[in-house]
Protein backbone atom coordinates (compact mmCIF):
# COMPACT_ATOMS: atom_id res chain seq x y z
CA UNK A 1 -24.65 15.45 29.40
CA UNK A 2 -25.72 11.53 29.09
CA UNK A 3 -24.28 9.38 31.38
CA UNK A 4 -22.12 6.59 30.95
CA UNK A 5 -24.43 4.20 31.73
CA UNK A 6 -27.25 5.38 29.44
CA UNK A 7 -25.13 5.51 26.53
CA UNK A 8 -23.52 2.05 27.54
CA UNK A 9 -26.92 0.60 27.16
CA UNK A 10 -27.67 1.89 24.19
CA UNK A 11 -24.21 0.51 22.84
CA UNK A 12 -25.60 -2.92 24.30
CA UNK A 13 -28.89 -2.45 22.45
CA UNK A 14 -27.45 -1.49 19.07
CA UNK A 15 -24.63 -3.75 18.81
CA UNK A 16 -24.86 -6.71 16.53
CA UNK A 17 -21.71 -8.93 15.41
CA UNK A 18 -19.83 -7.26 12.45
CA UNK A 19 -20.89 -4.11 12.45
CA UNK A 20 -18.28 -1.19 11.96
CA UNK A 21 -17.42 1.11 14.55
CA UNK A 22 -18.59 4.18 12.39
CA UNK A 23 -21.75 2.90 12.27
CA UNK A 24 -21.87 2.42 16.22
CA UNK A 25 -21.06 5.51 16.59
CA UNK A 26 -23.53 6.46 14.05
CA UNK A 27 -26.05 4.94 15.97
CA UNK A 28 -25.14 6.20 19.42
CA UNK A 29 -25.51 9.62 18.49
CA UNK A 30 -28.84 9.12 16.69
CA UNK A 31 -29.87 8.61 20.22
CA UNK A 32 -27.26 10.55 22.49
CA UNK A 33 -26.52 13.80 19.52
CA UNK A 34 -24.37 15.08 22.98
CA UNK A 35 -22.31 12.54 23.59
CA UNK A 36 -19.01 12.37 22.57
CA UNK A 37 -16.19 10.17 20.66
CA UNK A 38 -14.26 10.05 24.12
CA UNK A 39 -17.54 9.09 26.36
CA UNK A 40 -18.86 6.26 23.50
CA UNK A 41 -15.58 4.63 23.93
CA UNK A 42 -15.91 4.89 27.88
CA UNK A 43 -19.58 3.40 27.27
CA UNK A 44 -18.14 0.97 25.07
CA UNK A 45 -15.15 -0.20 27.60
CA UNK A 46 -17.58 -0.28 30.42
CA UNK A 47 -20.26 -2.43 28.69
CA UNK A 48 -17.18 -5.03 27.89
CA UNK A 49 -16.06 -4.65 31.42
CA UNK A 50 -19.34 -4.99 33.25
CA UNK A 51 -20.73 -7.34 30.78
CA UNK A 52 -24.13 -9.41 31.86
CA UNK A 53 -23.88 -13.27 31.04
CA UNK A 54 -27.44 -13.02 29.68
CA UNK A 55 -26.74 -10.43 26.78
CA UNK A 56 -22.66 -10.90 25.36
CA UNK A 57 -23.97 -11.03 21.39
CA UNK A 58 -22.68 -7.83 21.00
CA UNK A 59 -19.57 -7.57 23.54
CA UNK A 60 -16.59 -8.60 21.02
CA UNK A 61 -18.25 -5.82 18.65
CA UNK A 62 -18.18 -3.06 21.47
CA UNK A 63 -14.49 -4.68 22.52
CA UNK A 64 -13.16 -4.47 18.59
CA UNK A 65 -14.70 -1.23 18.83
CA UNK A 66 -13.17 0.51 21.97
CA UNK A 67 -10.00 -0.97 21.35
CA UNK A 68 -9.98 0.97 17.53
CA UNK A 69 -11.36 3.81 18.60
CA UNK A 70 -8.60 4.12 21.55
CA UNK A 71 -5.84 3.13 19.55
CA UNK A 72 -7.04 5.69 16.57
CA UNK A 73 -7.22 8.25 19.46
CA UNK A 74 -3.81 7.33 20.95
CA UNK A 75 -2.23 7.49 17.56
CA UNK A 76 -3.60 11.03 16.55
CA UNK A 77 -1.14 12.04 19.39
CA UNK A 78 1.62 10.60 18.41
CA UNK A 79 4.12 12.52 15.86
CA UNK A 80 6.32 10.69 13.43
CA UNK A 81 9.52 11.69 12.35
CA UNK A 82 10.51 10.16 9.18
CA UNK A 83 13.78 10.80 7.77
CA UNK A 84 17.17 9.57 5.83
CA UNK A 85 18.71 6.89 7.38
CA UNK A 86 22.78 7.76 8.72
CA UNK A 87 25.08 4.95 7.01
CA UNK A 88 27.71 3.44 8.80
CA UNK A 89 30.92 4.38 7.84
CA UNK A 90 33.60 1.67 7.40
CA UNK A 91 37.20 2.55 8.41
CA UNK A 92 39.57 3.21 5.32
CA UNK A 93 41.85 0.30 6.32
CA UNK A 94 39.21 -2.71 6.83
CA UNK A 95 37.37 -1.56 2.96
CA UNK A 96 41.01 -2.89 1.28
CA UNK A 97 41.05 -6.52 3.65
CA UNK A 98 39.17 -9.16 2.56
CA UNK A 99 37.60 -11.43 5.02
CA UNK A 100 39.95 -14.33 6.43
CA UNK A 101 38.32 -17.96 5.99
């Protein structure tokens, strides 16, 4: 198992602005084959969070990145329900009124 840090670094390495989180993850497993989806976004949350002033080139990439990656993750939980929509029935009486000025 690679560690958090090891694959964070790599993240830091490989990350240049607009490149696609596919191809981050891509390149993280090029170098880490064991790691997985849920530990690359950990890496990728912890190199935002712990961030050096000297090397931040690459930290809104690894931020866009997390943050799609968790919300894509989040949302393969989630189950919607789409259906008909219920119409609001009127009352016989107010359909023969019409409005007062």
């Amino acid at each position: 198992m690679t560690s958090i840090e090891e694959i964070t670094a790599t993240l830091r390495s490989i990350a240049v602005p607009g490149m696609k989180p596919k191809a981050i993850r891509a390149a993280v497993r090029e170098r880490h084959p064991e790691a997985s989806k849920k530990e690359i976004v950990r890496a990728a949350f912890f190199a935002v969070t712990e961030a050096s002033s000297a090397n931040q080139d690459g930290t809104p990439e690894l931020h866009n990145f997390a943050l799609a990656e968790r919300v894509a993750e989040d949302n393969a939980e989630v189950v919607l329900r789409t259906g008909k929509r219920k119409k609001k029935k009127h009352s016989s009486g107010a359909a023969g009124k019409s409005p007062a000025h």
